[in-house]
Protein backbone atom coordinates (compact mmCIF):
# COMPACT_ATOMS: atom_id res chain seq x y z
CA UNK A 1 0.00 0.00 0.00
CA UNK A 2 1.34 3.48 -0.95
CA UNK A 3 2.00 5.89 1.60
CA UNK A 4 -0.61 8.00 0.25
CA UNK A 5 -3.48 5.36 0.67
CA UNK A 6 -1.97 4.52 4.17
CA UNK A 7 -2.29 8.24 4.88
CA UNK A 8 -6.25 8.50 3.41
CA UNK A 9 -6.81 5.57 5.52
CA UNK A 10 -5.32 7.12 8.51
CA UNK A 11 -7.54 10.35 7.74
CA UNK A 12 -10.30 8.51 7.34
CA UNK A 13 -10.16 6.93 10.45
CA UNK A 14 -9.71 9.82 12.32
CA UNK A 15 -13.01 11.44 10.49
CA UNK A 16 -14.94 8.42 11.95
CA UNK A 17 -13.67 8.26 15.49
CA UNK A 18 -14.29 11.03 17.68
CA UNK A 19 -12.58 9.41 20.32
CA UNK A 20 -9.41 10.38 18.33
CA UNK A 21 -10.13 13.94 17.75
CA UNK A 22 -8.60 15.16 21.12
CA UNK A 23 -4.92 14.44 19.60
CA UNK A 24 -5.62 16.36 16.81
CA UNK A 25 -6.43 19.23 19.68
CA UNK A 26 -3.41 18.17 21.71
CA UNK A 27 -1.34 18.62 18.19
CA UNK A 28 -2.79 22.31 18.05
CA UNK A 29 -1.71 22.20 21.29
CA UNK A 30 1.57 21.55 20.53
CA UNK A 31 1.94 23.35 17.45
CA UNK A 32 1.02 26.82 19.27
CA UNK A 33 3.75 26.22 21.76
CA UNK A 34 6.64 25.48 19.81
CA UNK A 35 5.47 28.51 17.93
CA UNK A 36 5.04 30.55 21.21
CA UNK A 37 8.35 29.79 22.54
CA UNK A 38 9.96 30.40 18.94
CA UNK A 39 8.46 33.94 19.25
CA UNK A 40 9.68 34.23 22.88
CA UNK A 41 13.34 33.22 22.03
CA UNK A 42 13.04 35.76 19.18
CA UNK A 43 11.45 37.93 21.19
CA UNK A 44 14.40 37.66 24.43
CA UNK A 45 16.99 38.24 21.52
CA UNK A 46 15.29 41.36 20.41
CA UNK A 47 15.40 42.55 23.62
CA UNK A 48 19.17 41.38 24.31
CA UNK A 49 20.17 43.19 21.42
CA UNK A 50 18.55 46.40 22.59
CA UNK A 51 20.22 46.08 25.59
CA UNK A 52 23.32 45.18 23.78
CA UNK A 53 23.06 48.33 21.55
CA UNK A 54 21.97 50.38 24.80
CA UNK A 55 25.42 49.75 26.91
CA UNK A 56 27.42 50.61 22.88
CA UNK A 57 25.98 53.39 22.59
CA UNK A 58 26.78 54.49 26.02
CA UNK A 59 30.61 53.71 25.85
CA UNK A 60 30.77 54.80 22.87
CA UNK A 61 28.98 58.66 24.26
CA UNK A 62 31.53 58.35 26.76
CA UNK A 63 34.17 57.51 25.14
CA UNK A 64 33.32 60.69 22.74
CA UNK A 65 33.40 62.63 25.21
CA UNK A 66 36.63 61.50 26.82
CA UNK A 67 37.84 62.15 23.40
CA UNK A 68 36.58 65.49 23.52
CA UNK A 69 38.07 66.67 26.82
CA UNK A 70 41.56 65.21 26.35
CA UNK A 71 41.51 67.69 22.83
CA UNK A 72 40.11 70.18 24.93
CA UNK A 73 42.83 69.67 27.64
CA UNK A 74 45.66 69.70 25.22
CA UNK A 75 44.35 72.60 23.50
CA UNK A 76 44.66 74.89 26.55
CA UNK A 77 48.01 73.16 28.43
CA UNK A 78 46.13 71.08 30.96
CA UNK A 79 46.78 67.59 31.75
CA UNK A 80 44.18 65.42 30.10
CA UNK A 81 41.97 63.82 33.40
CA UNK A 82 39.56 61.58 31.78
CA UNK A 83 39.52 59.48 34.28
CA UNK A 84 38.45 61.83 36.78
CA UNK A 85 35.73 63.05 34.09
CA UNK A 86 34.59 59.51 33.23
CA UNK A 87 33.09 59.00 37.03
CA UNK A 88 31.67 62.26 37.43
CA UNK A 89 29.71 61.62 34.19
CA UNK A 90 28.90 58.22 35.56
CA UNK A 91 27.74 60.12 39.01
CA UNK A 92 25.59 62.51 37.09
CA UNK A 93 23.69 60.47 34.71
CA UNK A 94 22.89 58.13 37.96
CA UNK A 95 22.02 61.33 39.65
CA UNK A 96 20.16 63.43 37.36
CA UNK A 97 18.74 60.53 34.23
CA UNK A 98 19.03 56.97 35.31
CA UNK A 99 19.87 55.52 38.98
CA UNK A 100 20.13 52.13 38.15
CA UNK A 101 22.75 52.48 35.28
CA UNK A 102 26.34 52.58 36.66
CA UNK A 103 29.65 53.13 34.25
CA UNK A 104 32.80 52.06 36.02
CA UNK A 105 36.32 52.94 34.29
CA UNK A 106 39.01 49.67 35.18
CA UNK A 107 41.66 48.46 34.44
CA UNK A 108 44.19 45.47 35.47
CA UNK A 109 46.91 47.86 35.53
CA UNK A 110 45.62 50.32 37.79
CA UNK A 111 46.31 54.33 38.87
CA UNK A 112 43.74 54.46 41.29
CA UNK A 113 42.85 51.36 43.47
CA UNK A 114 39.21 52.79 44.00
CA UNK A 115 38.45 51.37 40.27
CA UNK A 116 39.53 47.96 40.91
CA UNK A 117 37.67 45.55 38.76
CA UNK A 118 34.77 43.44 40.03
CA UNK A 119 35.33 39.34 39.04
CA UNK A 120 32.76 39.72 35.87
CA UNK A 121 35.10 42.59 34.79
CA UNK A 122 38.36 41.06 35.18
CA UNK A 123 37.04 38.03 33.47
CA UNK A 124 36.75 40.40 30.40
CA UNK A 125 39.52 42.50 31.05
CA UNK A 126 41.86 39.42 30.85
CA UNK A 127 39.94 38.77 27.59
CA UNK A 128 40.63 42.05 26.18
CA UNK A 129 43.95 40.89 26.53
CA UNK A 130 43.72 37.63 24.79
CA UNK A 131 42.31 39.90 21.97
CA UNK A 132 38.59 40.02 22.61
CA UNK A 133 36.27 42.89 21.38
CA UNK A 134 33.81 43.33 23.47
CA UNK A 135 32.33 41.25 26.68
CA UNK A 136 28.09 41.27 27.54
CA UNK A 137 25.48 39.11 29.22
CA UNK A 138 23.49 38.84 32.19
CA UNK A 139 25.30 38.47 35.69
CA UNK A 140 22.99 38.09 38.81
CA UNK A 141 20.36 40.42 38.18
CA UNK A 142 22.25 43.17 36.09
CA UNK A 143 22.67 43.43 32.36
CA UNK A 144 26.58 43.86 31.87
CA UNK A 145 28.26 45.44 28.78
CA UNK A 146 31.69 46.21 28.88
CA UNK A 147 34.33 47.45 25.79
CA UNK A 148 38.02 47.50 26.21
CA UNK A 149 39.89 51.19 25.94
CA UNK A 150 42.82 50.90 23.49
CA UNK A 151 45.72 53.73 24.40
CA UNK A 152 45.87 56.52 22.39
CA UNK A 153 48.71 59.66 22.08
CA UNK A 154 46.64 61.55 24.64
CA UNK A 155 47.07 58.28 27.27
CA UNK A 156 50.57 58.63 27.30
CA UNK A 157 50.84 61.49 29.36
CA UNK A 158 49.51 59.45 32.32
CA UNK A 159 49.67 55.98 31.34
CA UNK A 160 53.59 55.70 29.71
CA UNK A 161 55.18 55.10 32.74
CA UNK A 162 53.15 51.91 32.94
CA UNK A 163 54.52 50.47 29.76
CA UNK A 164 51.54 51.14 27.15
CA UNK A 165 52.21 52.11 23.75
CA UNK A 166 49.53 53.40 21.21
CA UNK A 167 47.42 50.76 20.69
CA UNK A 168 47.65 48.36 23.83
CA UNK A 169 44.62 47.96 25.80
CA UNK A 170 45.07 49.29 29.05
CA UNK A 171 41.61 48.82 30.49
CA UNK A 172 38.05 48.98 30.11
CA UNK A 173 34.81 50.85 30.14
CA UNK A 174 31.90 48.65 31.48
CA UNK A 175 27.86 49.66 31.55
CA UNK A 176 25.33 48.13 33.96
CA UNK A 177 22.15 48.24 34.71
CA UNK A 178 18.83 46.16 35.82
CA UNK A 179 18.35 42.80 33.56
CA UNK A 180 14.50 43.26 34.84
CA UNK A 181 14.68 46.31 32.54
CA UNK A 182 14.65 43.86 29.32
CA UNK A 183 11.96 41.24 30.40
CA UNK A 184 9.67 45.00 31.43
CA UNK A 185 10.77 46.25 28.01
CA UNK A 186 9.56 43.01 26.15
CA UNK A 187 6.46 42.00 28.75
CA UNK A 188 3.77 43.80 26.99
CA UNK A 189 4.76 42.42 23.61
CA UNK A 190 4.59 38.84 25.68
CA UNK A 191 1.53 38.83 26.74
CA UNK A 192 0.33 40.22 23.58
CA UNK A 193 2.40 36.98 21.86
CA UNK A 194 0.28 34.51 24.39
CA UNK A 195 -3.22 36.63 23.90
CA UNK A 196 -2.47 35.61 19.99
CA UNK A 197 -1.67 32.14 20.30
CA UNK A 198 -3.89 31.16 22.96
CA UNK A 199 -7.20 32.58 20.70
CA UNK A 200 -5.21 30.61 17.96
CA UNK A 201 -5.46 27.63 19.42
CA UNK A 202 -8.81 27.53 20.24
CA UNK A 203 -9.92 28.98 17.10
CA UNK A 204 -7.71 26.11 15.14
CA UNK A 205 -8.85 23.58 17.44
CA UNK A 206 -12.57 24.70 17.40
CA UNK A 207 -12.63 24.94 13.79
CA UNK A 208 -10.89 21.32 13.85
CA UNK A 209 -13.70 19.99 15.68
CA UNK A 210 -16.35 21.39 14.06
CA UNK A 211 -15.00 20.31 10.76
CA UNK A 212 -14.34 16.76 11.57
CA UNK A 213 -18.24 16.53 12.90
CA UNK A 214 -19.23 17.99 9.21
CA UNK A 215 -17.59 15.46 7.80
CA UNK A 216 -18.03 12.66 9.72
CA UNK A 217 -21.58 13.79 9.16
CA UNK A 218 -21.22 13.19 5.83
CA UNK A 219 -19.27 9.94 5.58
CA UNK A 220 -21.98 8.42 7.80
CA UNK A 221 -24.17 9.60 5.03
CA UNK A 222 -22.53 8.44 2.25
CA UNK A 223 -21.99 5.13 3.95
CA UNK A 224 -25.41 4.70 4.51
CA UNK A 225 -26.04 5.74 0.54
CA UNK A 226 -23.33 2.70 -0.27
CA UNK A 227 -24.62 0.35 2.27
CA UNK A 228 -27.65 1.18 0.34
CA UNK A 229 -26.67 0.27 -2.95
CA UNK A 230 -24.40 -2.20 -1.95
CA UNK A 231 -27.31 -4.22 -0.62
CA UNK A 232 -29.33 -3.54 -3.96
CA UNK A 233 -26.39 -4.89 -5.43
CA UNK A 234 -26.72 -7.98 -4.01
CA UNK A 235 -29.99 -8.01 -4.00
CA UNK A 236 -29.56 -8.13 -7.59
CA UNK A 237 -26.87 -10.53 -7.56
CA UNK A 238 -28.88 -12.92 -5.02
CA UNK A 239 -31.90 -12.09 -8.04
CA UNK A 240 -29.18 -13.18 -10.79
CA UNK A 241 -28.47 -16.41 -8.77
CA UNK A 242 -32.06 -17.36 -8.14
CA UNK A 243 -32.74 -16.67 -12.02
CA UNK A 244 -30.19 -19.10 -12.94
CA UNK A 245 -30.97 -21.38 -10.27
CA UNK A 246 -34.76 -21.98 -11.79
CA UNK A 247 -33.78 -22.30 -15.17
CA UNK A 248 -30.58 -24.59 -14.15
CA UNK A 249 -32.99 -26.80 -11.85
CA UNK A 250 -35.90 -26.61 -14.47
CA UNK A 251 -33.92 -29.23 -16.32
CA UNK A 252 -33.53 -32.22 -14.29
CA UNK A 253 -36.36 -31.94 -12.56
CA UNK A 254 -38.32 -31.49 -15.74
CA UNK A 255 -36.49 -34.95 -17.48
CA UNK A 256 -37.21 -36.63 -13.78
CA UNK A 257 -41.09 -35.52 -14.26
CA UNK A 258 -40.72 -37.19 -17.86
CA UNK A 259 -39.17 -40.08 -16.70
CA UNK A 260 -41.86 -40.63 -13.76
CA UNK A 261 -44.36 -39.72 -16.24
CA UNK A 262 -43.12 -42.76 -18.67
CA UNK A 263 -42.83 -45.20 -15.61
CA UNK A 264 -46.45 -44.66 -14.88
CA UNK A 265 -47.57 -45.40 -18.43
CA UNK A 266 -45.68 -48.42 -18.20
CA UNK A 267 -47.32 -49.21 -15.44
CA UNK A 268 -50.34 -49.06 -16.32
CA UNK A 269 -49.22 -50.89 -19.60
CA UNK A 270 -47.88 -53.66 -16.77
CA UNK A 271 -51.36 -53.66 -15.61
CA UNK A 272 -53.29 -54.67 -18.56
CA UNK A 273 -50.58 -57.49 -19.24
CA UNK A 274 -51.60 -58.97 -16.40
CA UNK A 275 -55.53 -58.93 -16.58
CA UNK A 276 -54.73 -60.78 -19.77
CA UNK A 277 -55.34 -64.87 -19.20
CA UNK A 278 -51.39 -65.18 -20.93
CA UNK A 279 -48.96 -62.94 -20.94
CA UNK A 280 -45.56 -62.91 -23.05
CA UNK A 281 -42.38 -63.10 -20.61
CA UNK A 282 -40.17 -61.06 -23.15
CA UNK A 283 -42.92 -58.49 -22.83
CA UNK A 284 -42.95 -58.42 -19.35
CA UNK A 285 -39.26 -57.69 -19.00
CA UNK A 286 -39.41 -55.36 -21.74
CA UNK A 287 -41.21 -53.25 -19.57
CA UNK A 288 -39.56 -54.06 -16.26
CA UNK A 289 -35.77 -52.69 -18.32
CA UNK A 290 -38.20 -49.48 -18.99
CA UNK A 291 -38.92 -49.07 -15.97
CA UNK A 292 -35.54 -49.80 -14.60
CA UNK A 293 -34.00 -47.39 -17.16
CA UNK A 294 -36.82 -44.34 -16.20
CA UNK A 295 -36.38 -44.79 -12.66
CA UNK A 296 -32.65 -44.46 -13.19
CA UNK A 297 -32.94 -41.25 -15.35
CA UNK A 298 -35.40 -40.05 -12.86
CA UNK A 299 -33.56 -40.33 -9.67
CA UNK A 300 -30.47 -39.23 -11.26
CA UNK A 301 -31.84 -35.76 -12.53
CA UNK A 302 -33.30 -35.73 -9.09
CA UNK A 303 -30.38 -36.01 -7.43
CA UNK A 304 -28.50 -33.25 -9.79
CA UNK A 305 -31.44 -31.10 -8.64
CA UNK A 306 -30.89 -31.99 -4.97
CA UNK A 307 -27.28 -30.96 -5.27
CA UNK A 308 -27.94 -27.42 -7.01
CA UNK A 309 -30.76 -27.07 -4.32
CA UNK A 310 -28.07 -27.33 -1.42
CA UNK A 311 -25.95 -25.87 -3.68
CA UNK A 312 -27.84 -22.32 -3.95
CA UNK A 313 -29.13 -23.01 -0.69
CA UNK A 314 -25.53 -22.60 0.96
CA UNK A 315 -24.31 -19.53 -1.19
CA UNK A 316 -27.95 -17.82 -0.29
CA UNK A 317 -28.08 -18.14 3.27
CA UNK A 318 -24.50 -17.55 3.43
CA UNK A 319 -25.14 -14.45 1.10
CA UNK A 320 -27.68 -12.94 3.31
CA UNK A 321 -26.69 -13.72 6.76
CA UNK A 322 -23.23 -13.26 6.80
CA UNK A 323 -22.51 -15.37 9.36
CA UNK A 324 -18.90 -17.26 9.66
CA UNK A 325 -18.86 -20.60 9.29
CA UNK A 326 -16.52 -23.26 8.55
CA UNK A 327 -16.19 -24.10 5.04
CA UNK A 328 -14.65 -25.54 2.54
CA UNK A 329 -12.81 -23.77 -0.08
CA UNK A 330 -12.89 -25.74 -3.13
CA UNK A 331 -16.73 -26.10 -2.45
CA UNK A 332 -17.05 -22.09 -1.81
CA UNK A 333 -15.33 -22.25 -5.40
CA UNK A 334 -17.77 -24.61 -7.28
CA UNK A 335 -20.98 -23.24 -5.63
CA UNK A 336 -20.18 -20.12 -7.17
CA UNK A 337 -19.38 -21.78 -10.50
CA UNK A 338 -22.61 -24.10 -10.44
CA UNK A 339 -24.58 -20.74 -9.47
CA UNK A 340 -23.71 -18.76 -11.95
CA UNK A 341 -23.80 -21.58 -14.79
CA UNK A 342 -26.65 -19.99 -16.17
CA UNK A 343 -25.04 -16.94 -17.05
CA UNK A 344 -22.21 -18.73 -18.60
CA UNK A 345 -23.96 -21.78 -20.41
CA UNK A 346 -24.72 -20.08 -23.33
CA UNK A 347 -21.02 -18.01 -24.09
CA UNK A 348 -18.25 -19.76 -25.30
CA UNK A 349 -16.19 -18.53 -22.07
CA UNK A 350 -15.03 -21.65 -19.76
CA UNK A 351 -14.16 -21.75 -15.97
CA UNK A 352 -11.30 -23.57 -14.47
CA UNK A 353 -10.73 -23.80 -10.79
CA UNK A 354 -7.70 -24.98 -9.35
CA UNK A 355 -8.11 -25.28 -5.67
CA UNK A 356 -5.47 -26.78 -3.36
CA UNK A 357 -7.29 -29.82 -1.27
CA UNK A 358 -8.20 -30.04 2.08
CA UNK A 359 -8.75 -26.32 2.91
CA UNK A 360 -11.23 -26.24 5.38
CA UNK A 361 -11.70 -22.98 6.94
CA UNK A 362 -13.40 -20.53 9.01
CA UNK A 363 -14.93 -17.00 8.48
CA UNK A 364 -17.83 -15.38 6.62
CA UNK A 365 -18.34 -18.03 3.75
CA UNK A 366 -21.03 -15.83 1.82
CA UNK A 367 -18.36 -12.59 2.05
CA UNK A 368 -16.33 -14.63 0.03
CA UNK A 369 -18.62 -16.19 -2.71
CA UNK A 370 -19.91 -12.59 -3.19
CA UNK A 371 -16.49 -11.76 -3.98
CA UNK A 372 -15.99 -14.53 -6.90
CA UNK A 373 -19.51 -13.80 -8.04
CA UNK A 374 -18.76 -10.19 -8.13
CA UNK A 375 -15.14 -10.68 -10.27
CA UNK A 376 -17.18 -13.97 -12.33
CA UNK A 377 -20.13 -11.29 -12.91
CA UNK A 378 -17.27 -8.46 -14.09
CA UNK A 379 -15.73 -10.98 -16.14
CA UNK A 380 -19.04 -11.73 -18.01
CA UNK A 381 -19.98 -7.91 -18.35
CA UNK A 382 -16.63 -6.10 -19.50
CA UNK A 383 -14.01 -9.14 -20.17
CA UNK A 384 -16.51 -11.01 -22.37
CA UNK A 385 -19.03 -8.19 -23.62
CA UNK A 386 -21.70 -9.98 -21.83
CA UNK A 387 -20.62 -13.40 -23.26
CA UNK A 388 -20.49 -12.63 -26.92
CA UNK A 389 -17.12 -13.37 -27.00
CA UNK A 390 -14.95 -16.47 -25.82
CA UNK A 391 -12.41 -16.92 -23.35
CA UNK A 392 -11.21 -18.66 -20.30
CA UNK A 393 -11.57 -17.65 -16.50
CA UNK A 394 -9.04 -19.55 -14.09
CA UNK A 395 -9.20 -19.52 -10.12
CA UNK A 396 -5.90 -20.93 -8.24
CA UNK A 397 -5.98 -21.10 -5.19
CA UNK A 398 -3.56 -22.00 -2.32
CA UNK A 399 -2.21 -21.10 0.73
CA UNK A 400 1.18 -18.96 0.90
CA UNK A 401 2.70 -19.18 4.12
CA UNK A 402 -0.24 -17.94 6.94
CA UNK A 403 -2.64 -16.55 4.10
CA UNK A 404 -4.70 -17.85 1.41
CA UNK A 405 -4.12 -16.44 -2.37
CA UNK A 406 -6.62 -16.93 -4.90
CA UNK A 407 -5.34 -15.86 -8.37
CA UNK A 408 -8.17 -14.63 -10.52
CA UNK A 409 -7.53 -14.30 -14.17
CA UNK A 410 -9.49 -14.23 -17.41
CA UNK A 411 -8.15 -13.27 -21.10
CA UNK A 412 -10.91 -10.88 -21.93
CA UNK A 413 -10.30 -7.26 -22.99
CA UNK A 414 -8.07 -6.07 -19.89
CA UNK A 415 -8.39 -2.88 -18.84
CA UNK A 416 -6.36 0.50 -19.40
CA UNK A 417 -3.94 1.86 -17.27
CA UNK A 418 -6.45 4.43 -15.87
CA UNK A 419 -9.33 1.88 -15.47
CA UNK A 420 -7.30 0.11 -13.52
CA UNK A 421 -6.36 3.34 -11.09
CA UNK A 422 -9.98 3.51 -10.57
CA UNK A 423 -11.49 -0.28 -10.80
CA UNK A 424 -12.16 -0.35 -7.36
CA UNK A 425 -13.68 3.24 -6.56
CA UNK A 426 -17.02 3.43 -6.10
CA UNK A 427 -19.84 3.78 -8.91
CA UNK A 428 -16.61 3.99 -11.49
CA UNK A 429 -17.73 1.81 -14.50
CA UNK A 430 -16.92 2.25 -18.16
CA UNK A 431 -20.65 0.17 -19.02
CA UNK A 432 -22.80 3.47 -17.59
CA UNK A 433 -25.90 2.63 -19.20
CA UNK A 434 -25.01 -0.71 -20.52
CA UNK A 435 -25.38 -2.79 -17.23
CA UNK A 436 -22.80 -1.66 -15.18
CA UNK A 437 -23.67 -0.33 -11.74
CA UNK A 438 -19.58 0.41 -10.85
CA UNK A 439 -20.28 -1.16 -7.38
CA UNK A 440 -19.21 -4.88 -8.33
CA UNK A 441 -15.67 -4.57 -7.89
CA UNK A 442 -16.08 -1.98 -5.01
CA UNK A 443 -18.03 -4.33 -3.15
CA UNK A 444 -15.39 -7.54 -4.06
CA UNK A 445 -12.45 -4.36 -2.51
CA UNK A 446 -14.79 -3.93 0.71
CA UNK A 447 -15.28 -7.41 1.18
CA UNK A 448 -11.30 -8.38 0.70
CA UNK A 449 -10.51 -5.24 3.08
CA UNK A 450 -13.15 -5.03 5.71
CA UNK A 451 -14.65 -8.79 5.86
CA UNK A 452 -11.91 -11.13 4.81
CA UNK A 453 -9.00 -8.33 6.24
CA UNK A 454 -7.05 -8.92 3.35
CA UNK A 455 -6.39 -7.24 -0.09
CA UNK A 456 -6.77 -7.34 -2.92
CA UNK A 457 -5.14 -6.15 -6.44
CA UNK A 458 -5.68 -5.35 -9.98
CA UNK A 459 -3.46 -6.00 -13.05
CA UNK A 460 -4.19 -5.48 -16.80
CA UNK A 461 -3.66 -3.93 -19.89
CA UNK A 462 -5.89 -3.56 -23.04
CA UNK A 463 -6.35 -6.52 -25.01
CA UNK A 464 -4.59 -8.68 -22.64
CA UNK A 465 -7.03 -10.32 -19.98
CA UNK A 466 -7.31 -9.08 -16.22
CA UNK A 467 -5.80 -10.63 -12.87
CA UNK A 468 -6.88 -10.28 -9.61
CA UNK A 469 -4.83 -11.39 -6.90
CA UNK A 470 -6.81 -11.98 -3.30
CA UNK A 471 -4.57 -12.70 -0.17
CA UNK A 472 -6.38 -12.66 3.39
CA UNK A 473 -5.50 -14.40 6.52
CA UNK A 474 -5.80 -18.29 6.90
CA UNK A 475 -8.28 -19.02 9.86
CA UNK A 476 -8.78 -22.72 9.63
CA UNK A 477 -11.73 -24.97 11.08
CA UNK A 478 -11.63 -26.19 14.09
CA UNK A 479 -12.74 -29.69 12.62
CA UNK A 480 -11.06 -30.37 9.35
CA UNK A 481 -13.36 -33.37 8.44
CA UNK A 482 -16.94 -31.52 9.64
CA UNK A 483 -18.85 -30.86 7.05
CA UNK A 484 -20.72 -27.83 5.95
């Protein structure tokens, strides 16, 4: 089976059972909180990179500035103090614009032992060093950013007796401030992500619902309208059967009625021999041989109409209860053959069963002839143009491994390629108006499937004859020699 049938199947399935439908609500579920916390992740790096951009945008203000005051300081003979100017800036922006942001000047190599490094900022000051550009993340509860200050000419004034030379990093400018400020910047946008998704998912789920109801509705229905037609099909068929059966057991009984009818006039010639005062011996047996020879014609054709009586007795009863019973195979196979003899008596197309011996088995018995009527029926119709032209049908069957296969094959006109995509669809026939009702082979895919729990598959091409091949799982009788 082809993973797109296994997936219609699977679809189907969950249409018809509404005791599945909650996973398809859990798998909303799902769906709207991997999508949720996608959104949150991007959401937490949107708001990391603000931050991110915040504490840049801050050293690099300061470090403007720095720039600004060591030209200034050069410019009128004073000794450049950045230093000094970078904490009082820090001071007044906590003052005066923002008390929880603190900028703190360091360095490993220090001047002043009052900017001594914390252990988050000589973690990056030692990774300045190792040739790092910039250090950030969250420590504790405070969102850290920190850049490392390269020396320029202007350093050198203070910082050459320490061993720097344009160019060396001899410290670094770090910003701080709440990490609670990024979740507050982000929460409204949050809770406007989980207002979204949450109506989402109940939307999704409720139109889910609601649209698996609609259409269960409406496979129900359309089950009913094939369980419908599929019991005027056989209905029909069972009609077919009985049609054949009458005019099949017309003719024994009707040369056993003959026969009985010329034993009584012998009789009755019998009778007058003997009123007479002499009577000829060869004449006497010449009617006892008669009336040995009728009675022998009579209870033959009588038995021949016993056995079609049983016969279409098992395969109707069978046919319209259902019921499983043991049976044997090989006599499934020739009830089906004697019961639709009428149909094939007058064409020029034959029937050959091959059926291994000894397969006695158990399960719905009638599911199965309606199946070989049904392909026997489609042979007659569309392989033989209702049995104006000749051909042979063969049946093999066997057992292959745990299953039984019966290979179905008759050289009639096959089928094209696209005929064959669609044999076993419902109300598909290519005889609309000529006989076909495009349920027979439907029903025969039903009954492999659903009753048997098999399959069942269709191979042809034009010109060429048609094969089915039915496999479904061996139950065998529980008493091989019991009889049906």
């Amino acid at each position: 089976m082809s993973t797109a049938s296994r997936f219609g199947l699977a679809v189907d399935a969950l249409i018809r059972r509404p005791a599945w439908w909650p996973v398809l609500v859990v798998f909303w579920a799902a769906i709207a909180a991997a999508s949720f916390a996608w959104h949150q992740h991007e959401l937490e790096n949107y708001a990391q990179n603000f931050a991110l951009q915040r504490g840049r945008l801050i050293v690099q203000m300061v470090e403007t500035m720095r720039d600004w005051a060591a030209q200034q300081s050069h410019a009128r003979g004073f000794a450049d103090n950045s230093a000094l100017m970078t904490r009082q800036l820090g001071d007044l922006i906590q003052q005066d614009r923002d008390p929880n942001l603190k900028i703190h000047l360091t360095s490993l190599k220090l001047l002043n032992p009052a900017n001594a490094p914390d252990a988050w900022e000589d973690a990056a000051l030692h990774a300045f060093d190792a040739g790092s550009a910039e250090r950030y993340g969250v420590d504790g509860d405070l969102f850290r950013f920190m850049a490392p200050l390269p020396t320029k000419a202007s350093c050198l004034d203070c910082h050459a007796h320490q061993g720097h030379k344009v160019g060396d990093i001899r410290g670094g400018l770090s910003v701080s401030f709440p990490a609670q400020s990024i979740s507050d910047a982000i929460a409204g946008q949050r809770r406007a992500f989980i207002i979204i998704h949450v109506i989402a998912f109940l939307l999704l789920s409720a139109l889910s619902l609601s649209s698996l109801a609609a259409l269960r509705r409406r496979l129900l229905d359309v089950d009913s309208a094939r369980n419908d037609l599929a019991d005027t099909e056989k209905m029909a068929s069972l009609g077919r059967m009985v049609a054949g059966f009458a005019h099949e057991v017309n003719t024994p009984v009707g040369v056993a009625v003959g026969a009985v009818s010329q034993a009584g006039e012998v009789v009755r010639q019998f009778a007058q021999l003997l009123d007479q005062e002499e009577v000829d011996e060869d004449e006497i047996r010449g009617h006892l041989a008669i009336l040995t020879e009728t009675n022998t014609l009579a209870l033959g054709n009588l038995r021949r109409a016993a056995a079609l009586v049983q016969s279409f007795k098992r395969t109707a009863v069978d046919q319209s209860s259902e019921a499983e019973r043991d049976y044997d195979l090989t006599e499934i196979i020739d009830d089906v053959r004697q019961n639709l003899h009428g149909m094939f008596k007058k064409t020029s197309a034959t029937i050959q069963a091959n059926c291994a011996s000894g397969l006695r088995l158990h399960g719905p018995a009638g599911a199965l002839e309606q199946l070989l009527t049904n392909l026997l029926t489609n042979s007659h119709i569309h392989g033989f143009a209702n049995g104006t032209q000749a051909g042979t049908i063969t049946i093999d069957a066997h057992t292959d491994g745990d299953m039984i296969a019966i290979d179905y094959r008759d050289d009639g006109a096959g089928m094209s390629a696209e005929t064959v995509a669609h044999a076993f669809e419902p109300f598909y026939t290519t005889k609309r108006g000529g006989g076909g009702s495009g349920l027979g082979l439907y029903l025969a895919y039903e009954i492999a499937t659903r009753k048997l729990g098999g399959s069942i598959q269709c191979h042809s091409t034009p010109d060429h004859g048609v094969q089915f091949i039915l496999r479904y799982p061996a139950r065998y009788a529980a008493h091989p020699t019991s009889q049906s």
